[in-house]
Protein backbone atom coordinates (compact mmCIF):
# COMPACT_ATOMS: atom_id res chain seq x y z
CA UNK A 1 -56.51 29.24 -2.98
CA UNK A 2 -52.77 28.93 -3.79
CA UNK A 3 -51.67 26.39 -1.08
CA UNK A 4 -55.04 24.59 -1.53
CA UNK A 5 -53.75 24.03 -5.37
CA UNK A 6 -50.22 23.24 -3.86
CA UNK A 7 -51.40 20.53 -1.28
CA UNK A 8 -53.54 18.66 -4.45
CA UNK A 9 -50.37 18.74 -7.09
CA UNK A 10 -48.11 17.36 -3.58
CA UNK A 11 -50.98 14.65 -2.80
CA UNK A 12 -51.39 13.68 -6.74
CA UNK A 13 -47.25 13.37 -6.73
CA UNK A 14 -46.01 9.34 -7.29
CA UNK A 15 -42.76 8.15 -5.76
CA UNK A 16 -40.34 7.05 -8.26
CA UNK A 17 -38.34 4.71 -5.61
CA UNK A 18 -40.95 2.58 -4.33
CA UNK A 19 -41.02 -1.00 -2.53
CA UNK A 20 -40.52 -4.35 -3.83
CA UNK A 21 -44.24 -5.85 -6.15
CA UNK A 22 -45.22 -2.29 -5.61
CA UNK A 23 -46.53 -0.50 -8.43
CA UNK A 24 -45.88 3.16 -9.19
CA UNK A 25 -49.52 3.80 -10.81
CA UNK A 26 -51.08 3.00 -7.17
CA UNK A 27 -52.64 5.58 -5.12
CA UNK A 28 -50.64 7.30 -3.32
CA UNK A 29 -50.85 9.17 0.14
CA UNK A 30 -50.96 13.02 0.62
CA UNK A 31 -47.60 13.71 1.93
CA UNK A 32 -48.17 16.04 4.59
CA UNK A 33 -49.31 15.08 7.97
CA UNK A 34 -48.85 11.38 7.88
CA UNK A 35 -46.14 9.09 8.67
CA UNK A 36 -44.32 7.07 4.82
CA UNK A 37 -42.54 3.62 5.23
CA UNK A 38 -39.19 3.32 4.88
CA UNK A 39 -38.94 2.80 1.14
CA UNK A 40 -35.92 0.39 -0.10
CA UNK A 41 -33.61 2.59 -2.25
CA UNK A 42 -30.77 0.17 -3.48
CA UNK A 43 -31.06 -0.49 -7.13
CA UNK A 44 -30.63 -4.24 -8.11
CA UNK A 45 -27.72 -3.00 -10.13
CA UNK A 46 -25.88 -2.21 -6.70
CA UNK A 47 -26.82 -5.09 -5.22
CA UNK A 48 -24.98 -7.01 -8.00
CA UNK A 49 -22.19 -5.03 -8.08
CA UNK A 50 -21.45 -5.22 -4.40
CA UNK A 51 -22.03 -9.17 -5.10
CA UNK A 52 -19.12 -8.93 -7.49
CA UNK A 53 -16.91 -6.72 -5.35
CA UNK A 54 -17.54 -9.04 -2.32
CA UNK A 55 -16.68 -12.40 -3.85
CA UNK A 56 -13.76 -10.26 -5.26
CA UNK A 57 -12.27 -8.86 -2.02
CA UNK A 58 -12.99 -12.79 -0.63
CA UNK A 59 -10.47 -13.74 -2.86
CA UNK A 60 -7.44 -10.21 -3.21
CA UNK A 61 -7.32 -10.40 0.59
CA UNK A 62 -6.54 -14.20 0.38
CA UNK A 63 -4.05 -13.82 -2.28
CA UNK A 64 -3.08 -10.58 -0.40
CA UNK A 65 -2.12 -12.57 2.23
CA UNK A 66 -0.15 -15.21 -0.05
CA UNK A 67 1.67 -12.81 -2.01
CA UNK A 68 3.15 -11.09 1.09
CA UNK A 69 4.48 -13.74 1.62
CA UNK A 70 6.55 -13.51 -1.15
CA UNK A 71 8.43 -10.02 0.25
CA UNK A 72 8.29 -11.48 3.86
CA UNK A 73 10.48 -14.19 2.54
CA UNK A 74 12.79 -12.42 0.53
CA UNK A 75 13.16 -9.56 3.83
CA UNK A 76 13.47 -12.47 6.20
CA UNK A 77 16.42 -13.50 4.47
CA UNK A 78 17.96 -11.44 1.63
CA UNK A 79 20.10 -9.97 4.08
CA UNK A 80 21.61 -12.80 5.43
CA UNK A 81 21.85 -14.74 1.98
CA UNK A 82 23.49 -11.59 0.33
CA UNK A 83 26.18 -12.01 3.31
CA UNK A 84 26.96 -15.36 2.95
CA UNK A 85 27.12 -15.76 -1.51
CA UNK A 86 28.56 -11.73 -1.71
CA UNK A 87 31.90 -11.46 -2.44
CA UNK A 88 32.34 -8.73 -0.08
CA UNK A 89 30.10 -7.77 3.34
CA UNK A 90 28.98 -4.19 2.08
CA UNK A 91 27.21 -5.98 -0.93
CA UNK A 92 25.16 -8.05 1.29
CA UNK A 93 21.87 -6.09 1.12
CA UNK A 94 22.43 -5.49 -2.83
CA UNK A 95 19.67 -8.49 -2.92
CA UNK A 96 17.07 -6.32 -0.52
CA UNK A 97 17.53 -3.45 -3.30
CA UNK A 98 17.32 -5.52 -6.53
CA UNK A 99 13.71 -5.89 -4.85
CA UNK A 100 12.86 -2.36 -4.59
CA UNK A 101 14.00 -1.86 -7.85
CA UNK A 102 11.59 -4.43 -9.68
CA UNK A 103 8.79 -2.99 -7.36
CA UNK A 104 9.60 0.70 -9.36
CA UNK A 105 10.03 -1.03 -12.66
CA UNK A 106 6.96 -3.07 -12.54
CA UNK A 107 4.34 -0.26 -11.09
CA UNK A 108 3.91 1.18 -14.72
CA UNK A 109 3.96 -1.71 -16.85
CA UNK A 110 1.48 -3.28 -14.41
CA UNK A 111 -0.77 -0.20 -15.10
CA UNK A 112 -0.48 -0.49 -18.52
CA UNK A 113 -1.38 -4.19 -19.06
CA UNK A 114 -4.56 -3.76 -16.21
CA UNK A 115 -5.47 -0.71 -18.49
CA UNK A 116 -5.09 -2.83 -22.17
CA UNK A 117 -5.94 -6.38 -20.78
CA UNK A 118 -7.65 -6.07 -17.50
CA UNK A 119 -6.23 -6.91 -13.71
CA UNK A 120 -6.61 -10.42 -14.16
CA UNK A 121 -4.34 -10.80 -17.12
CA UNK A 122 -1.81 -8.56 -14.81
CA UNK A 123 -2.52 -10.84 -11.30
CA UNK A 124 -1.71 -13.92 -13.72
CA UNK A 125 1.75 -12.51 -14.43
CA UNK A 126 2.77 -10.99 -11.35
CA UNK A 127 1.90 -14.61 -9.99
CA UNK A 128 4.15 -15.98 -12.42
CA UNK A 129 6.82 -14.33 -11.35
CA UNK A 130 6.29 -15.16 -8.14
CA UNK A 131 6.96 -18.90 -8.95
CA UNK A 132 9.55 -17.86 -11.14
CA UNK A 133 11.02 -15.66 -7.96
CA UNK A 134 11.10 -18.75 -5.97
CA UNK A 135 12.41 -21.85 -8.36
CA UNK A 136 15.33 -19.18 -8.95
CA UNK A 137 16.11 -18.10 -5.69
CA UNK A 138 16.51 -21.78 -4.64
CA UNK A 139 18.35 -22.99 -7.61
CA UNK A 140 20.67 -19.91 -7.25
CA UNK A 141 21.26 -20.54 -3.10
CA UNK A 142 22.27 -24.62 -4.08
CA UNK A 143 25.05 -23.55 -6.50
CA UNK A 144 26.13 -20.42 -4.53
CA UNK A 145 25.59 -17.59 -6.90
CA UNK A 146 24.93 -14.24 -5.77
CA UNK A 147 23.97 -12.38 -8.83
CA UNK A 148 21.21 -14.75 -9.63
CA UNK A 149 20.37 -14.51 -6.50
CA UNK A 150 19.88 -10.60 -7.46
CA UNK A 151 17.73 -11.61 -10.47
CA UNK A 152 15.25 -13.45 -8.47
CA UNK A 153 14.50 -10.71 -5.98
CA UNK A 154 14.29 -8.40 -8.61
CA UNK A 155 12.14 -10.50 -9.90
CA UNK A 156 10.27 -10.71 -7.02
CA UNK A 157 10.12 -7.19 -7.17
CA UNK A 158 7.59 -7.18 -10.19
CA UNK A 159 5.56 -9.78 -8.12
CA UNK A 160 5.31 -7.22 -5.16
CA UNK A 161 4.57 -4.37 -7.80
CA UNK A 162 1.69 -6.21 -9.33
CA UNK A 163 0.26 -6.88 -5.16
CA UNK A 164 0.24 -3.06 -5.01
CA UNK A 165 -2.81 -2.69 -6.92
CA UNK A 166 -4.76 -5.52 -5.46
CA UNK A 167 -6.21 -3.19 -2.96
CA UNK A 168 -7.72 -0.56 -5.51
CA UNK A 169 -8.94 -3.80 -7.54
CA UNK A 170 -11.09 -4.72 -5.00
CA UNK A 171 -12.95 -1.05 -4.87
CA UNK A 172 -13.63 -1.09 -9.05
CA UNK A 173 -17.46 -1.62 -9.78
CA UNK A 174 -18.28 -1.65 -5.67
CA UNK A 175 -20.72 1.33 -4.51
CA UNK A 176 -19.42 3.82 -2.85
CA UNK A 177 -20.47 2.66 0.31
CA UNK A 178 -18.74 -0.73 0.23
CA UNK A 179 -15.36 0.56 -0.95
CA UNK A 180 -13.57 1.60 2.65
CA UNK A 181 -14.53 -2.11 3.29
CA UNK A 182 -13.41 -3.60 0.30
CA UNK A 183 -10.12 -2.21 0.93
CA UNK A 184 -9.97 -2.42 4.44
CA UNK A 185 -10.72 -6.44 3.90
CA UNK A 186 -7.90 -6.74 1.08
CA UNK A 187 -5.93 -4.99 3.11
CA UNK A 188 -6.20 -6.89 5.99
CA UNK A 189 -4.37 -10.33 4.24
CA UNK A 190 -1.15 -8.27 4.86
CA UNK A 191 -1.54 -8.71 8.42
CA UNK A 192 -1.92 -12.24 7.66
CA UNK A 193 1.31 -12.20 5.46
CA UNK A 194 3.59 -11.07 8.20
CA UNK A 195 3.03 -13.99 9.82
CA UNK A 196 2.93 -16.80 7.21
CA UNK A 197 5.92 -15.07 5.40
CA UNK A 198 8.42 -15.57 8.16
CA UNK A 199 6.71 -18.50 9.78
CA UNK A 200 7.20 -20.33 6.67
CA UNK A 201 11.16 -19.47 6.93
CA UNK A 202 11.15 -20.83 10.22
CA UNK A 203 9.72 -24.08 9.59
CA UNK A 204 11.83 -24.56 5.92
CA UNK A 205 15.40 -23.10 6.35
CA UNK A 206 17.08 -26.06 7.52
CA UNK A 207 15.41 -28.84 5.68
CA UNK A 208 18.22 -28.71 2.80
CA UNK A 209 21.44 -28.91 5.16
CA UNK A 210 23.67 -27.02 4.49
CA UNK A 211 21.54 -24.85 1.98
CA UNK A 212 19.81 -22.25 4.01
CA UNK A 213 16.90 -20.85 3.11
CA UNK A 214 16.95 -23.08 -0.36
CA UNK A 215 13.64 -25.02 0.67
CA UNK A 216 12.07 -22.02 1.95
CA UNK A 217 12.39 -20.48 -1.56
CA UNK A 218 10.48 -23.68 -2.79
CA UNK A 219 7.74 -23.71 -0.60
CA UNK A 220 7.53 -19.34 -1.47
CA UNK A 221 7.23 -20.62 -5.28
CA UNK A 222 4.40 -22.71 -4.31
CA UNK A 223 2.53 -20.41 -2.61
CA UNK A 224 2.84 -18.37 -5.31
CA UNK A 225 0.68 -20.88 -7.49
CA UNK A 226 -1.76 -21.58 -5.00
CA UNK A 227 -2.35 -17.87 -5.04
CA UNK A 228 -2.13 -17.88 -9.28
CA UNK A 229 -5.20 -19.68 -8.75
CA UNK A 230 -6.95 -17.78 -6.34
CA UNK A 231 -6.73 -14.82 -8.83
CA UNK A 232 -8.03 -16.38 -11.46
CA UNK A 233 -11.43 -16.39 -10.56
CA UNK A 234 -11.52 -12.55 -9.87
CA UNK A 235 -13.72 -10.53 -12.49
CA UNK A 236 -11.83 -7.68 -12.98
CA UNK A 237 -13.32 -5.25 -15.52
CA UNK A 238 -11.06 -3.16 -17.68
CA UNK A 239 -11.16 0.70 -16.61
CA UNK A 240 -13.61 3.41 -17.92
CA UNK A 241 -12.28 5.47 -21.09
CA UNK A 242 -13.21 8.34 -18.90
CA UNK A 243 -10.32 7.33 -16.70
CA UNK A 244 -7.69 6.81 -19.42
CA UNK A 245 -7.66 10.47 -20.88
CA UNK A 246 -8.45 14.20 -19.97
CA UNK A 247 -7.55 16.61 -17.23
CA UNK A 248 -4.64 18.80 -16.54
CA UNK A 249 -1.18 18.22 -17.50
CA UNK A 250 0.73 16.51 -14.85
CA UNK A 251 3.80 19.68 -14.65
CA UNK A 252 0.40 21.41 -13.32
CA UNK A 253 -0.59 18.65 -11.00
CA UNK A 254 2.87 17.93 -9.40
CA UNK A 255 3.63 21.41 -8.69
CA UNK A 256 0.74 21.70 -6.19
CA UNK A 257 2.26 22.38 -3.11
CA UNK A 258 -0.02 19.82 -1.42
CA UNK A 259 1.61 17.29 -3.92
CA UNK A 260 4.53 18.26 -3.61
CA UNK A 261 4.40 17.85 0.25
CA UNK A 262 2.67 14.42 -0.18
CA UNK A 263 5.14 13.12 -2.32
CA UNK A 264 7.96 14.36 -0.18
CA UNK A 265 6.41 12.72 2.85
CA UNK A 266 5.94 9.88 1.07
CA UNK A 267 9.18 9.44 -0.56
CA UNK A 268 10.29 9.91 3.40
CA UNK A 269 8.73 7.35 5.45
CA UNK A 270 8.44 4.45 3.19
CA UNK A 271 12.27 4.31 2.33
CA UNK A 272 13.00 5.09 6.06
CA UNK A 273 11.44 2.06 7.06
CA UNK A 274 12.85 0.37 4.30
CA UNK A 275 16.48 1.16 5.16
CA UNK A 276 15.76 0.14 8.88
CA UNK A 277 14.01 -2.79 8.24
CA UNK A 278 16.72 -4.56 5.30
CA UNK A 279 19.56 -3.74 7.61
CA UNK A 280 17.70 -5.19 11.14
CA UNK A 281 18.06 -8.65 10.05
CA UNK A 282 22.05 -8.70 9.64
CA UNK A 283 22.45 -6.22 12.30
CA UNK A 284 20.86 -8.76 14.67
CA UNK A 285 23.26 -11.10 12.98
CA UNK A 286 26.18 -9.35 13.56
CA UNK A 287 24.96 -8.55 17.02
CA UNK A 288 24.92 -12.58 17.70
CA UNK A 289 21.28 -13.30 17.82
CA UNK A 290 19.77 -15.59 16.48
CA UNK A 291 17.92 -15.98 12.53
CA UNK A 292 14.52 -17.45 14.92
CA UNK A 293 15.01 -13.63 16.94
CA UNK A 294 15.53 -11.97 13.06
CA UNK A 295 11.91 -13.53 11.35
CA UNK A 296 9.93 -12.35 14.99
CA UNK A 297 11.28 -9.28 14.80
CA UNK A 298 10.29 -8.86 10.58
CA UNK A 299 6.69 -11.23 11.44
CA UNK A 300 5.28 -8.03 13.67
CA UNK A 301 7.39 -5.43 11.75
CA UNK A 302 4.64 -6.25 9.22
CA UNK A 303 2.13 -6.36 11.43
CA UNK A 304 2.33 -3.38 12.85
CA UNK A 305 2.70 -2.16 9.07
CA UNK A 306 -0.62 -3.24 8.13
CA UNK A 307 -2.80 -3.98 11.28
CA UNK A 308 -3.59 -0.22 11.95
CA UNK A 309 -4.72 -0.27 8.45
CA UNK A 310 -8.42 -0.62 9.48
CA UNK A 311 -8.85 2.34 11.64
CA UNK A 312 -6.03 4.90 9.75
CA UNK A 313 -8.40 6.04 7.38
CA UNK A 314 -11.01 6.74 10.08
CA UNK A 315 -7.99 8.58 11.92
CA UNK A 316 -7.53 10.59 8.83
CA UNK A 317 -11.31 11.71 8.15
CA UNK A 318 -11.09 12.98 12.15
CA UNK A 319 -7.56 14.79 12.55
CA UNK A 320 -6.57 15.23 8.48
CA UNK A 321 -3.82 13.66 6.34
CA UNK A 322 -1.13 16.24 7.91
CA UNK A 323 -1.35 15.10 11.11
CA UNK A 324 -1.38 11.62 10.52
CA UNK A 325 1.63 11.87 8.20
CA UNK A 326 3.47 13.98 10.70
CA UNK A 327 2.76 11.63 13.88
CA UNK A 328 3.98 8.75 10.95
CA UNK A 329 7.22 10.07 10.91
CA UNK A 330 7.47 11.07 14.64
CA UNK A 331 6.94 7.24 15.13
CA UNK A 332 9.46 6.35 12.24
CA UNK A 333 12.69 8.76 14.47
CA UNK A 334 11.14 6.99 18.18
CA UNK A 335 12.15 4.01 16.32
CA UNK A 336 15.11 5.01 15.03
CA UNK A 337 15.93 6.28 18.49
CA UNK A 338 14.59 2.44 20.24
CA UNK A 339 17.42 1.23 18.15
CA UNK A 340 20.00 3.38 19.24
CA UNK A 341 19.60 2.88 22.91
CA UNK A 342 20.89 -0.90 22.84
CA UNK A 343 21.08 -4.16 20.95
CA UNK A 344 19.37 -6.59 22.71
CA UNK A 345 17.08 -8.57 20.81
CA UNK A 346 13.92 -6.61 22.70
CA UNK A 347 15.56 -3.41 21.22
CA UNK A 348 15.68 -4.64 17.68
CA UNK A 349 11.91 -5.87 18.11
CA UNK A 350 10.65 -2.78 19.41
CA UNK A 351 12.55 -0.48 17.02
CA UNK A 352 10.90 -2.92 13.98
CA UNK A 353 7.62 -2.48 15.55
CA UNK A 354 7.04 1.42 16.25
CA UNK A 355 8.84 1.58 13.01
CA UNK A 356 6.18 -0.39 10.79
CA UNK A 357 3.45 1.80 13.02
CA UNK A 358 5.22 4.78 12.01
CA UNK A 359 5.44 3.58 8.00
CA UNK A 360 1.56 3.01 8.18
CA UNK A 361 0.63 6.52 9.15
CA UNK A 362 3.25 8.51 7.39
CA UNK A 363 2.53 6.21 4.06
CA UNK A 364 -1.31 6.14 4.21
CA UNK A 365 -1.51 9.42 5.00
CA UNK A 366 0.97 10.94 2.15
CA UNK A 367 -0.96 8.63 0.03
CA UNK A 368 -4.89 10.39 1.65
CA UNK A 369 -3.25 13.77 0.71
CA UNK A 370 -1.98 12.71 -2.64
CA UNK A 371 -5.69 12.00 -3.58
CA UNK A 372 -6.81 15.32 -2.56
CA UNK A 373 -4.53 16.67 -5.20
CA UNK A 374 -5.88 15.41 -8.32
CA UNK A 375 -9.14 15.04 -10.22
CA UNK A 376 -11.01 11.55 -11.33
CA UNK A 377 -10.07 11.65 -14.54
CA UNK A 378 -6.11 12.43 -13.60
CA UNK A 379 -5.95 9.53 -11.09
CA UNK A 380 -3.81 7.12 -13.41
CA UNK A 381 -1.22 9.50 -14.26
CA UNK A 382 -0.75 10.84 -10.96
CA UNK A 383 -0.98 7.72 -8.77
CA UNK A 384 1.72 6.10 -11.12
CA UNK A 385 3.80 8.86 -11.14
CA UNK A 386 3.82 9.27 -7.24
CA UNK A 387 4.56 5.54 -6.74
CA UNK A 388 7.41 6.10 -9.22
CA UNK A 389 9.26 8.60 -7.08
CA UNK A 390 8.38 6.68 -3.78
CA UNK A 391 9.49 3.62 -5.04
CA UNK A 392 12.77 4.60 -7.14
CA UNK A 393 13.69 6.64 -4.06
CA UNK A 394 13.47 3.58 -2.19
CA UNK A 395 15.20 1.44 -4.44
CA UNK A 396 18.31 4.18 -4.93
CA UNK A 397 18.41 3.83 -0.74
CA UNK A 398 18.33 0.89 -0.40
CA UNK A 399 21.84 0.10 -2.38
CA UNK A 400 23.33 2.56 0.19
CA UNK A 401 21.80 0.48 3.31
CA UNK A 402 24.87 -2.36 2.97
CA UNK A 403 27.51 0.32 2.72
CA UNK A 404 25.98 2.08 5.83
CA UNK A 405 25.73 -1.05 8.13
CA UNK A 406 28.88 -2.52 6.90
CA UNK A 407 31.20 0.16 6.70
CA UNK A 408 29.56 2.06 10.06
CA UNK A 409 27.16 0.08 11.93
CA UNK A 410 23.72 0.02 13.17
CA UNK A 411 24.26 3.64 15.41
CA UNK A 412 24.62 5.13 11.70
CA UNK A 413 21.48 3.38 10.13
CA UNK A 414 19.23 4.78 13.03
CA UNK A 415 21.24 8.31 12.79
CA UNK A 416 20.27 8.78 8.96
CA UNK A 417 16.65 8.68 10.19
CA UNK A 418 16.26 12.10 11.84
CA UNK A 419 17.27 14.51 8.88
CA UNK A 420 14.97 13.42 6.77
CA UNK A 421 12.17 13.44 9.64
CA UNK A 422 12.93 16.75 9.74
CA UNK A 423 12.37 17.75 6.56
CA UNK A 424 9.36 16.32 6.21
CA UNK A 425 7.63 18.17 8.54
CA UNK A 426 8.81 21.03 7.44
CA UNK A 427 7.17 20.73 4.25
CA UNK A 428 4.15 19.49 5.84
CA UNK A 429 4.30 22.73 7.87
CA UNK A 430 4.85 25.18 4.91
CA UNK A 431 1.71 23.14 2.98
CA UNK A 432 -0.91 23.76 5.77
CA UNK A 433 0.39 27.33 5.68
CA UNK A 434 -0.26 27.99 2.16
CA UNK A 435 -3.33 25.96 2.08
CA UNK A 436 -4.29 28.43 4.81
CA UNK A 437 -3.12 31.36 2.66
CA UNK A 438 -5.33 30.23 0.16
CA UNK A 439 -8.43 29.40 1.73
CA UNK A 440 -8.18 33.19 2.92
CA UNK A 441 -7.37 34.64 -0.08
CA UNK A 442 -10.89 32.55 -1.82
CA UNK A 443 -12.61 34.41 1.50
CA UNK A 444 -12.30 37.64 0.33
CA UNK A 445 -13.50 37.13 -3.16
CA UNK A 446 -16.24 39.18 -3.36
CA UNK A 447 -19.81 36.73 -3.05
CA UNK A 448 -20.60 37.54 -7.23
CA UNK A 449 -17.18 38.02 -8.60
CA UNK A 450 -16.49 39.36 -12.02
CA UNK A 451 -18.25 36.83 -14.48
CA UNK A 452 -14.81 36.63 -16.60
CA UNK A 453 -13.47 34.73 -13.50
């Protein structure tokens, strides 16, 4: 009598999710025993979100592309500018650092005007800068002065800070479905950027003899606009409240031993390749090759740095963060040791291309573990304060990557790579061993602990 009862209240039961012009007061079939259509489950709210967040990404991973532009430039030839309006060779990559250093100084602001304004208002003025970035660089290479020279890449620094969050606009308001695509799409323009960045070099260094690079600075300011204008039409909502306040203080966050090692790892391979890759360009200078043989070598540098980009994260869901951090900075010492094995120009292109391989795993991955560390809620905070120590590492290196190649060559640049390797995975080592400590500690919780627990 029971399960007769049970089989009426199951064939009396209405679908709540049920297809287009159907309604939910029509009779409906007994569900046992017979075979239910496919019912379409995606909510029209969805379906205009994912509108939205396509027309979005349509236009981040175009100005993606644009604005790396704007680095490629300034890494194509900061280098070899610094050398020639310097007052003394070890300064020469002092213009290279002034970069890294706006990129730290303009991560939190940018946060902080997405967060009161919205991304827009912040895309708007990281594009102005990048016109500013370009007008000054030029105007500072025609009447030979170095430290504006340094004002414009740092400068261009705050451009590059604002481009870091392009990739995390593109995922706000998408379903969770769409967002690996969203940001695999935005993240693809940087593969287009490493080769309009130093392409554009090559085709505008010499048209202001004998200004080099002064033109190319020009053009850089103009794509800057076009890109200005690109942005403008993405809608770019203003965070949740939820996402401004709550959770744990950060002390309690950053002590984490799995942050900790993320942070280390990270603070490892993205200054790495930073050192390598400011000091290549005069290196192959000094080595007698050719500024054509320099932009090459940085145009697949940055390929390599962002092409693996849409299969890492499916690397990383298969084999864990760890792994793909540690075989990141296994890459980054192969190319350090590439570039210790000879200077031809095949050398320097190999070493710039395993190294930008080895950046994308060791940097994607540190930042795939750094997520695992915090909450929703604690995501602002936590992101911002890990770019912050990647990106003021990087920017105290960097001043020391001159000194290095000037005062002791290329051998030491690739030597300085292995110590810090090292250590990395090392700490990377000692996390997965007390993540392991912990998971078997939880294990032998009894299955109904003490309720106070």
């Amino acid at each position: 009598m029971a399960r007769v009862r049970l089989r009426r209240l199951i064939g009396r039961a209405v679908r709540f999710i049920v297809p287009q012009n159907q309604s939910i007061f029509a009779p409906q079939p007994a569900a046992f025993g017979r075979k239910c259509q496919m019912l379409d489950v995606t909510s029209a709210h969805e379906i205009s979100d994912d509108a939205r967040a396509r027309s979005n990404v349509r236009r981040l991973a175009a100005a993606q592309a644009l604005t790396g532009a704007n680095s490629s430039v300034i890494f194509a030839t900061g280098s070899i500018v610094g050398a020639t309006l310097a007052p003394d060779m070890s300064l020469a990559t002092v213009p290279l650092s002034m970069y890294v250093v706006g990129l730290a100084a303009g991560t939190l602001p940018t946060g902080a005007i997405s967060r009161a304004y919205g991304r827009r208002v912040a895309f708007i003025i990281g594009t102005a800068c990048g016109v500013l970035t370009g007008l000054l660089a030029s105007f500072a290479i025609l009447h030979a002065s170095f430290a504006l020279f340094c004002c414009a890449t740092f400068i261009g620094g705050l451009y590059g800070a604002v481009s870091q969050s392009y990739r995390f606009a593109a995922a706000d308001g998408a379903s969770a479905a769409y967002r690996p695509k969203a940001v695999s799409w935005v993240m693809a323009g940087g593969v287009f950027a490493g080769v309009l960045g130093p392409q554009l070099v090559q085709w505008t260094m010499d048209i202001w003899p004998p200004y080099l690079f002064a033109f190319s600075f020009v053009v850089q300011a103009a794509v800057a606009l076009v890109a200005m204008a690109i942005l403008s039409g993405v809608d770019a909502p203003k965070p949740a409240p939820s996402d401004l306040h709550g959770g744990r203080p950060l002390f309690d966050i950053v002590r984490q031993p799995r942050f900790m090692a993320a942070a280390i790892c990270g603070i490892i391979s993205y200054p790495i390749m930073n050192l390598v890759m400011t000091s290549a360009p005069l290196a192959m200078k000094i080595c007698g090759l050719s500024v054509t043989d320099s932009n090459f070598g940085i145009q697949w540098h940055i390929v390599a740095m962002f092409g693996p980009s849409f299969f890492t994260g499916s690397l990383i869901a298969r084999f864990g963060a760890p792994k793909i951090v540690a075989a990141g900075l296994i890459l980054e010492a192969a190319a350090a040791s590439i570039g210790l094995s000879g200077i031809t120009v095949l050398h320097f292109w190999a070493t710039l291309i395993v190294l930008g391989l080895g950046w994308n795993f060791g940097f994607v991955g540190a930042s795939a573990l750094v997520l695992e560390t915090h909450l929703p809620q604690e995501r602002s905070k936590v992101q911002a304060f890990n770019d912050f120590l990647v990106f003021g590492t990087m920017a105290v290196g960097s001043f020391s990557s001159g000194q290095l190649l000037a005062n002791y060559g290329w051998y030491a640049v690739n030597m300085v790579v292995y110590p810090p390797v090292l250590l990395g995975l090392i700490v990377l080592t000692l996390a997965s061993f007390a993540k392991r400590r912990r998971r078997v500690r939880l294990q032998a919780v009894p299955e109904f602990p003490d309720p106070r627990i």
